[in-house]
Every structure is written in structure tokens, then in C-alpha cells.
C-alpha atoms as a PDB file:
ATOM      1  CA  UNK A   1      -2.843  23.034  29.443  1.00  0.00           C
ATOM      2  CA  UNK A   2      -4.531  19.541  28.383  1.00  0.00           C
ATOM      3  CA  UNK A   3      -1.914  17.579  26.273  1.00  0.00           C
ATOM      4  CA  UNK A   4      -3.484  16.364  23.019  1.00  0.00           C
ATOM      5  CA  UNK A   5      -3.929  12.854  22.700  1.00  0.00           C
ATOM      6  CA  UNK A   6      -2.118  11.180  20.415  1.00  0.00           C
ATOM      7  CA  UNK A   7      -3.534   8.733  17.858  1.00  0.00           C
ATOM      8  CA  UNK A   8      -2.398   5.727  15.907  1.00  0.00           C
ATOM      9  CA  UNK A   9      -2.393   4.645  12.177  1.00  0.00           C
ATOM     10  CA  UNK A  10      -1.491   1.314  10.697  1.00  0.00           C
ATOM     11  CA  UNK A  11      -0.312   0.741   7.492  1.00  0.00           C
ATOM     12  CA  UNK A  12      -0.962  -2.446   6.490  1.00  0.00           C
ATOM     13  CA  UNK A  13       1.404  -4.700   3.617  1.00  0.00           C
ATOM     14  CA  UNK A  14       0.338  -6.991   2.137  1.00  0.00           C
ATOM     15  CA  UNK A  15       3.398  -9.525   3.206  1.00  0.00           C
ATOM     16  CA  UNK A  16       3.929 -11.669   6.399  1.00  0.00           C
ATOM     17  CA  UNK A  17       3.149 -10.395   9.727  1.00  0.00           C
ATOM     18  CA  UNK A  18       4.957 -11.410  12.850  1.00  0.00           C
ATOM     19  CA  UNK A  19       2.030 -12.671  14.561  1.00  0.00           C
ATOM     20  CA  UNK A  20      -2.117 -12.064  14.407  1.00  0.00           C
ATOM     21  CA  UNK A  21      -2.388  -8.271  14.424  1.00  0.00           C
ATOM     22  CA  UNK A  22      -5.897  -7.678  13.989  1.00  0.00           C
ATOM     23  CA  UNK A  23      -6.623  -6.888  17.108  1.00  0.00           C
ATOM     24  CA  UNK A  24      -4.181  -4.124  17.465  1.00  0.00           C
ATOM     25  CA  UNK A  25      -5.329  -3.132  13.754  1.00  0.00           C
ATOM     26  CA  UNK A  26      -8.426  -2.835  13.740  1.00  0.00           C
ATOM     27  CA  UNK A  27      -8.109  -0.477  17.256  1.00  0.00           C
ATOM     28  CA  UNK A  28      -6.291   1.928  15.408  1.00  0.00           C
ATOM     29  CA  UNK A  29      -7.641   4.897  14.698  1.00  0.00           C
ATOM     30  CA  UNK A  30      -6.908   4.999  10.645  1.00  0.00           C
ATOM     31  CA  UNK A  31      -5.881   1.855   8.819  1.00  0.00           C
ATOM     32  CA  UNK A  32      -4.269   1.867   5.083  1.00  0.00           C
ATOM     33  CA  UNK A  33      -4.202  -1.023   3.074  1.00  0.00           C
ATOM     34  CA  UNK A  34      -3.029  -1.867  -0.397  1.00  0.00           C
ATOM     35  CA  UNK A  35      -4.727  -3.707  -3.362  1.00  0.00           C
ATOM     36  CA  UNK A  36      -5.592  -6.938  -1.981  1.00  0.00           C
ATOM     37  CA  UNK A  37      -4.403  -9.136   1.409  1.00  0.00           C
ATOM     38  CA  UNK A  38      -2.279 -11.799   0.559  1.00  0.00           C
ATOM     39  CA  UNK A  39      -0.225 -13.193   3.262  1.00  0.00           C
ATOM     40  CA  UNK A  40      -1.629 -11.035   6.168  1.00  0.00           C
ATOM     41  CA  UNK A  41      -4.919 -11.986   5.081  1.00  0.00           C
ATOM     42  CA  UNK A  42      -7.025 -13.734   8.230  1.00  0.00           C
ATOM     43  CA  UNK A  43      -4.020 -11.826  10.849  1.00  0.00           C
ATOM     44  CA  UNK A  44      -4.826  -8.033  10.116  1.00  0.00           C
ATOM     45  CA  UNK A  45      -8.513  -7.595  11.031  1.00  0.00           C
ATOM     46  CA  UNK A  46     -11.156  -5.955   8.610  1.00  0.00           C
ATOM     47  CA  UNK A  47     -10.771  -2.056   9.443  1.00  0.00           C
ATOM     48  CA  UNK A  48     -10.257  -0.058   6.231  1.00  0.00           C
ATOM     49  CA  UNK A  49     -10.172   3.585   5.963  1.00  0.00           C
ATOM     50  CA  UNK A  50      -7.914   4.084   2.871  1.00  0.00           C
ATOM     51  CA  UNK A  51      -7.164   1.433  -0.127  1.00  0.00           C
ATOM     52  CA  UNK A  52      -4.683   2.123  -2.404  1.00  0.00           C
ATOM     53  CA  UNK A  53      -4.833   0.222  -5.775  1.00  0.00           C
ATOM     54  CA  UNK A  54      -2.573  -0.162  -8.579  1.00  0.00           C
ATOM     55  CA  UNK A  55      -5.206   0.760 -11.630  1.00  0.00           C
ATOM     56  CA  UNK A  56      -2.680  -1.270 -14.143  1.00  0.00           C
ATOM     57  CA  UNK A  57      -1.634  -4.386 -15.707  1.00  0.00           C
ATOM     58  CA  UNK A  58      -2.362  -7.860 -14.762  1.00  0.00           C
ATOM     59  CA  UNK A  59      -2.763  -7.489 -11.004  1.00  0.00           C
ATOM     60  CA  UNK A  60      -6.037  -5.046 -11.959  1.00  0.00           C
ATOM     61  CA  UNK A  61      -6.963  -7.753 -14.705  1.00  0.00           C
ATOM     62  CA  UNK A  62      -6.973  -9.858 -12.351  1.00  0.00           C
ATOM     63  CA  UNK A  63      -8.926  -7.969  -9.576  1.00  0.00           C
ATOM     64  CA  UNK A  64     -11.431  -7.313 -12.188  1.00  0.00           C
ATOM     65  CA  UNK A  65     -11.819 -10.934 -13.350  1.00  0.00           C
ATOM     66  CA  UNK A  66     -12.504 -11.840  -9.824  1.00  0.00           C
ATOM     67  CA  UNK A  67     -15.963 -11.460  -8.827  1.00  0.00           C
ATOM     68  CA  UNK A  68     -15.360 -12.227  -4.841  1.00  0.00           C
ATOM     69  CA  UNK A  69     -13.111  -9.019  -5.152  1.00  0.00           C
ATOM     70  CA  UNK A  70     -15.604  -5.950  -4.529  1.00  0.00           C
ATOM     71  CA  UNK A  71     -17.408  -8.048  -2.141  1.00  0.00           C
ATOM     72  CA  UNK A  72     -14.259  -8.767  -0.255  1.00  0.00           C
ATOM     73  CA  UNK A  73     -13.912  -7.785   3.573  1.00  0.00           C
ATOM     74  CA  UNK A  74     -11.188  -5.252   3.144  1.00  0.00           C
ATOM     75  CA  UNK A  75     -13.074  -3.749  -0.064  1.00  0.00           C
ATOM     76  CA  UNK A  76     -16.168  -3.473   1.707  1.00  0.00           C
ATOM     77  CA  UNK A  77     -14.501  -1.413   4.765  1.00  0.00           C
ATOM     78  CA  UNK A  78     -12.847   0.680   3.025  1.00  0.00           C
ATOM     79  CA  UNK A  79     -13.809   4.812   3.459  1.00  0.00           C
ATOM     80  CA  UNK A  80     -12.002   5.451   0.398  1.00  0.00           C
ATOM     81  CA  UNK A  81     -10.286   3.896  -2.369  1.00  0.00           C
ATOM     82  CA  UNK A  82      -7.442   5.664  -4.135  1.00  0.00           C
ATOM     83  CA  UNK A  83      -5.894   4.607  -7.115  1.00  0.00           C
ATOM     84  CA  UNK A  84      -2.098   5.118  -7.499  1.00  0.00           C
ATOM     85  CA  UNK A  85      -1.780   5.787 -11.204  1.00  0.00           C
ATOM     86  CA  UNK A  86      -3.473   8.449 -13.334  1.00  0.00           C
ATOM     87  CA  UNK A  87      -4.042   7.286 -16.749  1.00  0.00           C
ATOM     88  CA  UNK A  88      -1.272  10.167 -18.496  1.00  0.00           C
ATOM     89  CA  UNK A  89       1.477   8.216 -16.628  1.00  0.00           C
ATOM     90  CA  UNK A  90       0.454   4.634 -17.435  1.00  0.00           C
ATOM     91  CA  UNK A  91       0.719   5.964 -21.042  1.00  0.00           C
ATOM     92  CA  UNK A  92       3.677   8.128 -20.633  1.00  0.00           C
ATOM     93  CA  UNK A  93       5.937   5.888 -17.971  1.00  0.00           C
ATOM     94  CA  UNK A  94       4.276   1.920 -18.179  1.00  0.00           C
ATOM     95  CA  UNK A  95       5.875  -0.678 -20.075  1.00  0.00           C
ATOM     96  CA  UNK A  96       2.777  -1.347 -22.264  1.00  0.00           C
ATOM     97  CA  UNK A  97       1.334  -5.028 -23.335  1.00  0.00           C
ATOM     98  CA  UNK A  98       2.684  -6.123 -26.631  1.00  0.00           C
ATOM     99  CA  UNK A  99       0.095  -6.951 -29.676  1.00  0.00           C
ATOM    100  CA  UNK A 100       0.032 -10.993 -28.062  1.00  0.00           C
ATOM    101  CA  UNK A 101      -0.918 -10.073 -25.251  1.00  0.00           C
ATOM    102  CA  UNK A 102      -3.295  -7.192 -26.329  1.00  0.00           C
ATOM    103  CA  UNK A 103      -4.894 -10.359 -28.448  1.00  0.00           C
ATOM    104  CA  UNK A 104      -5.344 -11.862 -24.855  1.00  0.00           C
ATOM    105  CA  UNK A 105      -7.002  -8.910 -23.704  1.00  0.00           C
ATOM    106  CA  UNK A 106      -4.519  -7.211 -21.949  1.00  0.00           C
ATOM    107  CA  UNK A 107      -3.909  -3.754 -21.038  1.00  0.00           C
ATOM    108  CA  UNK A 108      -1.717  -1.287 -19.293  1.00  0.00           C
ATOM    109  CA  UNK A 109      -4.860   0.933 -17.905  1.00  0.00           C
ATOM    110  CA  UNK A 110      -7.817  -0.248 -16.178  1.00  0.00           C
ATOM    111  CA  UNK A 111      -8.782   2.930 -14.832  1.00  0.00           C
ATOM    112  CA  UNK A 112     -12.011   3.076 -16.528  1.00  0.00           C
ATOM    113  CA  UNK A 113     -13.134  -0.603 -15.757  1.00  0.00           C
ATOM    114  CA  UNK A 114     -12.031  -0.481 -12.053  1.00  0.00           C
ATOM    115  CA  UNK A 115     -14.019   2.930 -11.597  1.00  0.00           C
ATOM    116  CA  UNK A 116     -17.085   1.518 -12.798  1.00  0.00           C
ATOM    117  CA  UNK A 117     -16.181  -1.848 -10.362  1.00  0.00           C
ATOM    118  CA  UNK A 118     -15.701   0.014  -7.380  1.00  0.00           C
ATOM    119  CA  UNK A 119     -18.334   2.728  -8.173  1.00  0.00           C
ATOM    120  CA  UNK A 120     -21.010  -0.228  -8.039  1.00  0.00           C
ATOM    121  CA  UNK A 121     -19.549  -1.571  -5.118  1.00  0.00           C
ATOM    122  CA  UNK A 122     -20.482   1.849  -2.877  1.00  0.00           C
ATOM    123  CA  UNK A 123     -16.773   2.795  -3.129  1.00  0.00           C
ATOM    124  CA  UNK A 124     -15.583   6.821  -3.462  1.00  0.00           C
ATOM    125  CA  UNK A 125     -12.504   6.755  -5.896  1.00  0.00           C
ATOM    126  CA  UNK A 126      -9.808   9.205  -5.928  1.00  0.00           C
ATOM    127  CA  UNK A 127      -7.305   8.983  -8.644  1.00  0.00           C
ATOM    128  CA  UNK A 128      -3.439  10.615  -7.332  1.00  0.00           C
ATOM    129  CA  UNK A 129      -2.606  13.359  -9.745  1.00  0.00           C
ATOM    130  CA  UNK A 130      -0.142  12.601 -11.773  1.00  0.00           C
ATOM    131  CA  UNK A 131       2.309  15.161 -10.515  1.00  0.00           C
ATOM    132  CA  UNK A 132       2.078  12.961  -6.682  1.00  0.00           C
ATOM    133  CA  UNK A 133       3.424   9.818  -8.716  1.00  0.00           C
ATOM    134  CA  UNK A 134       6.172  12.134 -10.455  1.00  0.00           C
ATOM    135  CA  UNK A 135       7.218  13.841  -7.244  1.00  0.00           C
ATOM    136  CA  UNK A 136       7.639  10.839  -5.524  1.00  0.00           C
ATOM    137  CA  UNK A 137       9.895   8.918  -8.134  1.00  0.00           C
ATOM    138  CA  UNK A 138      11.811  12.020  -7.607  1.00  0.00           C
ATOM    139  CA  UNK A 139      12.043  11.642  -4.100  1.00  0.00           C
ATOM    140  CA  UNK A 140      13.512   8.373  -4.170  1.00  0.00           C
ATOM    141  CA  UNK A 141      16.452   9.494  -6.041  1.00  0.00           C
ATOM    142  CA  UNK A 142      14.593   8.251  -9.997  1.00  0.00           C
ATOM    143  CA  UNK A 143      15.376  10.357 -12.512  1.00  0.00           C
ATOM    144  CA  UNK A 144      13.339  11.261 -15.411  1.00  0.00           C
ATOM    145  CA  UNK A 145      15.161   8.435 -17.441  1.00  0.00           C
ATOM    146  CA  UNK A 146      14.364   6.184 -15.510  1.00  0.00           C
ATOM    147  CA  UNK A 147      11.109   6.374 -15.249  1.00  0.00           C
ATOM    148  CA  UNK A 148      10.393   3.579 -18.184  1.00  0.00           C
ATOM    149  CA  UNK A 149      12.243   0.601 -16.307  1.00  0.00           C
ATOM    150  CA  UNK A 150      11.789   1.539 -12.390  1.00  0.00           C
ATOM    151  CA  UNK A 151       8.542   1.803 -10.477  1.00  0.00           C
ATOM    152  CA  UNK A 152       7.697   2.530  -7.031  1.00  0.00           C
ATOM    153  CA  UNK A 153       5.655   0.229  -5.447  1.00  0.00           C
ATOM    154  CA  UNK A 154       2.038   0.824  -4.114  1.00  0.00           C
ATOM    155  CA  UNK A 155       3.233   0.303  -0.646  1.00  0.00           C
ATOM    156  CA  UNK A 156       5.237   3.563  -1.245  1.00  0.00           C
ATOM    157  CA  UNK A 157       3.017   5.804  -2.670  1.00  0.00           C
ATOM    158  CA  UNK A 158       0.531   5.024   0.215  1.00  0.00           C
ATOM    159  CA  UNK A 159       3.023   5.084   3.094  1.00  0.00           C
ATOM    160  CA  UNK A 160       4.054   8.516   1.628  1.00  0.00           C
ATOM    161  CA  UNK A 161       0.662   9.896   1.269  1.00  0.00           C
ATOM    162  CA  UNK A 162      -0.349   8.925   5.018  1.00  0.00           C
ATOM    163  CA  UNK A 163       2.507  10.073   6.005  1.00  0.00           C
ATOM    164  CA  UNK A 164       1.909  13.748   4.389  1.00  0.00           C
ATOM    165  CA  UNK A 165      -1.775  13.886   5.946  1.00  0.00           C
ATOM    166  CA  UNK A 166      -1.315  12.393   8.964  1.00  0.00           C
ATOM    167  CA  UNK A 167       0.716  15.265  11.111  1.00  0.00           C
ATOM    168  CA  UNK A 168       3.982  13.961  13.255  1.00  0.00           C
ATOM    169  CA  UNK A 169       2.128  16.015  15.899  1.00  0.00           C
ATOM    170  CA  UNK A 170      -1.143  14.065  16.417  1.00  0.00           C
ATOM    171  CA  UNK A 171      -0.292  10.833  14.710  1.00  0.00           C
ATOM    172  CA  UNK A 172       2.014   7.579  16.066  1.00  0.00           C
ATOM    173  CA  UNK A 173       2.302   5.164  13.060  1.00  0.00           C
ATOM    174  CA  UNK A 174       2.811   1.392  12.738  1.00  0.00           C
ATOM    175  CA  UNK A 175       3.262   0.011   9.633  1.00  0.00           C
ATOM    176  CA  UNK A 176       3.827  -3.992   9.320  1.00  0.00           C
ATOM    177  CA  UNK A 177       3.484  -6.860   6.083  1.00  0.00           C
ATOM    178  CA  UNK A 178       6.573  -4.988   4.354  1.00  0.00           C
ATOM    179  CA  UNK A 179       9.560  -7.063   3.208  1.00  0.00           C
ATOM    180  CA  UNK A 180      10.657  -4.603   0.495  1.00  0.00           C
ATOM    181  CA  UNK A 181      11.666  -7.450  -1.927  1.00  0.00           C
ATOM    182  CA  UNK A 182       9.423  -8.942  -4.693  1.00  0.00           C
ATOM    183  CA  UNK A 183       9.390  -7.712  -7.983  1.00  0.00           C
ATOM    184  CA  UNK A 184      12.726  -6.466 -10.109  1.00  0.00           C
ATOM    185  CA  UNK A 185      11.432  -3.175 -11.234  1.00  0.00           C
ATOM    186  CA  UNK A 186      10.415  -1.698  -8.544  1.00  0.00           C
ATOM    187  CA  UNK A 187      13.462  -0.110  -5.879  1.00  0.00           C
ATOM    188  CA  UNK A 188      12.996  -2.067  -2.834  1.00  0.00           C
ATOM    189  CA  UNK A 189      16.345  -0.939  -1.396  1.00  0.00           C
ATOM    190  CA  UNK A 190      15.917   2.862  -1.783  1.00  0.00           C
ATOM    191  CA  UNK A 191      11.814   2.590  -0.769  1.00  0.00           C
ATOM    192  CA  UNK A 192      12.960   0.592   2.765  1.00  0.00           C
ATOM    193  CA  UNK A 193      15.499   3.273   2.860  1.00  0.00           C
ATOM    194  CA  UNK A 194      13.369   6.217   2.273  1.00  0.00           C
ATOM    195  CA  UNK A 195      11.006   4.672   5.343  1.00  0.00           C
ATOM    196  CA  UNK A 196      13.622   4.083   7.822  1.00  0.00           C
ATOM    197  CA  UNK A 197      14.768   7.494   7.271  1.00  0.00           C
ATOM    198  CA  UNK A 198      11.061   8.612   8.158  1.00  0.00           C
ATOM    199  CA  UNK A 199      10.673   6.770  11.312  1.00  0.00           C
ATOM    200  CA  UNK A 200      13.953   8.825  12.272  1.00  0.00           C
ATOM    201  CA  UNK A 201      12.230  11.927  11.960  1.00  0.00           C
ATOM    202  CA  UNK A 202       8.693  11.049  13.296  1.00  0.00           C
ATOM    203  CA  UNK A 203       7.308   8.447  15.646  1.00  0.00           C
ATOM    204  CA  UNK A 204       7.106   5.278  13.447  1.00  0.00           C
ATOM    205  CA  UNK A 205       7.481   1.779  14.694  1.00  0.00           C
ATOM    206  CA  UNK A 206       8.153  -0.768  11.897  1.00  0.00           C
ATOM    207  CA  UNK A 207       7.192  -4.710  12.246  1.00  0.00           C
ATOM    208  CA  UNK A 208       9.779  -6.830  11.377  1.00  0.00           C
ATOM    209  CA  UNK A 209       9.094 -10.381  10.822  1.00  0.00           C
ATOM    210  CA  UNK A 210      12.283 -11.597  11.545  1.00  0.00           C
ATOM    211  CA  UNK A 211      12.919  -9.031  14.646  1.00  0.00           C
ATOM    212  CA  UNK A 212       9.801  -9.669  16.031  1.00  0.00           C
ATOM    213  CA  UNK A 213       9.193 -13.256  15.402  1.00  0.00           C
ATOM    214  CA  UNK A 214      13.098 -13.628  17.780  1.00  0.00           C
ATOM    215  CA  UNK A 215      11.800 -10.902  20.435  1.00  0.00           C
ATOM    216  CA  UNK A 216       8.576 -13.147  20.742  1.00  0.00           C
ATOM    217  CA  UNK A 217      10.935 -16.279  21.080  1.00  0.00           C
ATOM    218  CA  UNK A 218      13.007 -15.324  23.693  1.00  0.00           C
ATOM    219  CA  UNK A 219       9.951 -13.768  25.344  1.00  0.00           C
ATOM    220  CA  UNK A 220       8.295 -17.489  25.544  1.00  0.00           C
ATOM    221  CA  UNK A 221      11.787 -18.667  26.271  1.00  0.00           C
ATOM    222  CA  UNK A 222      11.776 -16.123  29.780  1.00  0.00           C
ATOM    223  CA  UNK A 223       8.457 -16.978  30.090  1.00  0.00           C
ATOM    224  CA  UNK A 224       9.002 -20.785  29.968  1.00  0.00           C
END
């Protein structure tokens, strides 16, 4: 009997990598990505199969206001956007703009405007139901009260949907440009948690900048 070869996906954060991974990126058989590169931008390649956006508050506004954006590397490679929010829980669950800002023009939901962005781009758009969002709060130990002051982050909902649809059988995993620490609201401690716990059950290696940065070291160091 043939044994079945085994393929890779990356997941790609949006932090600091450990060194210039776009080579092994883009070599990968499925890539996911996240909004838009920040610091791994220039060190992760180009290769795009799924984008997951966050359809809400100022991040989208600011997407939107950008008109480099669609025409972006990482937008332009991408197979399929998906965006993480459906518009029943940004109403029921979002902490919503207050009449200033609303003044300023800003809103909780851009799903309509980003739709239309993306559509003219040549993107297919997916929006999660909004079950997928409440499952996976629920999965990370949120409970229904707290689902008006914590959020998962994007990099969660997307490592969790790979995850689902890519089997442990066929698929090796990589996922790198995580830090889990940025913003208050969302639970960085139980999300880095949840993924470690993951790459116990399946075969998931995860890039540490840190780790890696010292392995490389001492490597140059033996190899000095």
C-alpha cells in the first residue's frame, strides 16, 4: 500500500517572524492570512489561498479608506476571502461607536461596504455564520456574558477554521507571526492556550520569535 503524502499549510500572523519565510510560505500547499501584513510584510511571500477579515470597526474603516488595499499583493492572491463577523453579532455582541464618533463616520459593520470592495476587486466572499463565531467563544471557555467585553481575535477564528477543514490525516501545519498579545479585549492567554493544546493533538509546528531567533544564534555560533 502507497502511503499518502502528506501536505503542508501555513498560517500566516500578522506579527514578527523569526526570519524571511517566504520561501517556505509560499511552497506550501495552502496559505491563510489575516486582514492585512503588518510586520511580516516583505518576509512571508505573496501565496494566498484564504483571507480572513475582520468586517468591523476602525481597522475595516481603515481598509476601506485605503485605496492601495484591494490592489495589495496578499489581496490580489487570495482564492477566497472570508469575513469573520456576520452582521447579527456585530449588532448583538460589538461595542458600538458612540453618536461622536458616528458624527465622524464611524461604524461597527462594514459588511456591506467591504463586499462591494472586494466584489470589484475579483474577490469570492464568504461571511462565517454566526453560530461559527458563537461556538468558538464557547470553546475558549467565554460565556454568554461575556460576550460584550471579550473578543476572539481573527487569528483565532482562522486558525480554528483551517484547522477543522484541513484533516490531521493529510495535513502538517505551520503557523508563525503570532505573539498572542496586543489588544485588551481580546483573550490572548486562553487563544495561545487553546493552540498549544492543538499542536498536542495534531502535527503543528509553531514559530516562535524568540525560540527561533536563539536556535538560529547558536546555529551561526556552531557554525562560526
Amino acid at each position: 500500500m502507497v502511503d499518502m503524502v502528506r501536505k503542508r499549510a501555513f498560517i500566516v500572523g500578522n506579527g514578527s517572524l523569526p526570519f524571511d519565510m517566504s520561501e517556505r510560505v509560499d511552497a506550501s500547499d495552502h496559505v491563510v492570512r489575516f486582514n492585512e501584513p503588518k510586520m511580516s510584510i516583505g518576509m512571508s511571500g505573496t501565496k494566498t489561498n484564504w483571507l480572513f477579515v475582520a468586517n468591523s470597526g476602525k481597522p475595516m474603516q481603515r481598509r476601506l479608506n485605503d485605496p492601495n488595499y484591494p490592489t495589495s499583493p496578499i489581496v490580489q492572491a487570495a482564492d477566497m476571502v472570508f469575513f469573520l463577523y456576520h452582521p447579527r453579532i456585530i449588532r448583538d455582541y460589538f461595542i458600538q461607536p458612540n453618536f461622536l464618533s458616528r458624527l465622524k463616520g464611524r461604524r461597527g459593520d462594514w459588511t456591506h461596504e467591504a463586499l462591494a470592495m472586494f466584489g470589484e476587486a475579483g474577490k469570492t466572499v464568504a461571511i462565517l455564520p454566526p453560530t461559527y463565531y458563537e461556538e468558538g467563544c464557547a470553546e475558549l471557555g467565554l460565556t454568554s456574558a461575556m460576550l460584550t467585553s471579550m473578543f476572539p481575535s481573527s487569528g483565532y477564528f482562522g486558525i480554528r477554521y483551517a484547522l477543522e477543514r484541513l484533516p490531521a490525516e493529510e495535513w502538517d501545519v505551520e503557523i508563525a507571526g503570532f505573539s498572542w498579545q496586543g489588544w485588551k479585549r481580546h483573550a490572548w492567554g486562553d487563544e495561545q492556550a487553546w493552540v498549544k493544546q492543538k499542536a498536542g493533538e495534531r502535527n503543528i509546528r509553531i514559530w516562535s520569535v524568540e525560540e527561533d531567533r536563539a536556535d538560529l544564534n547558536e546555529k551561526d555560533k556552531e557554525i562560526g
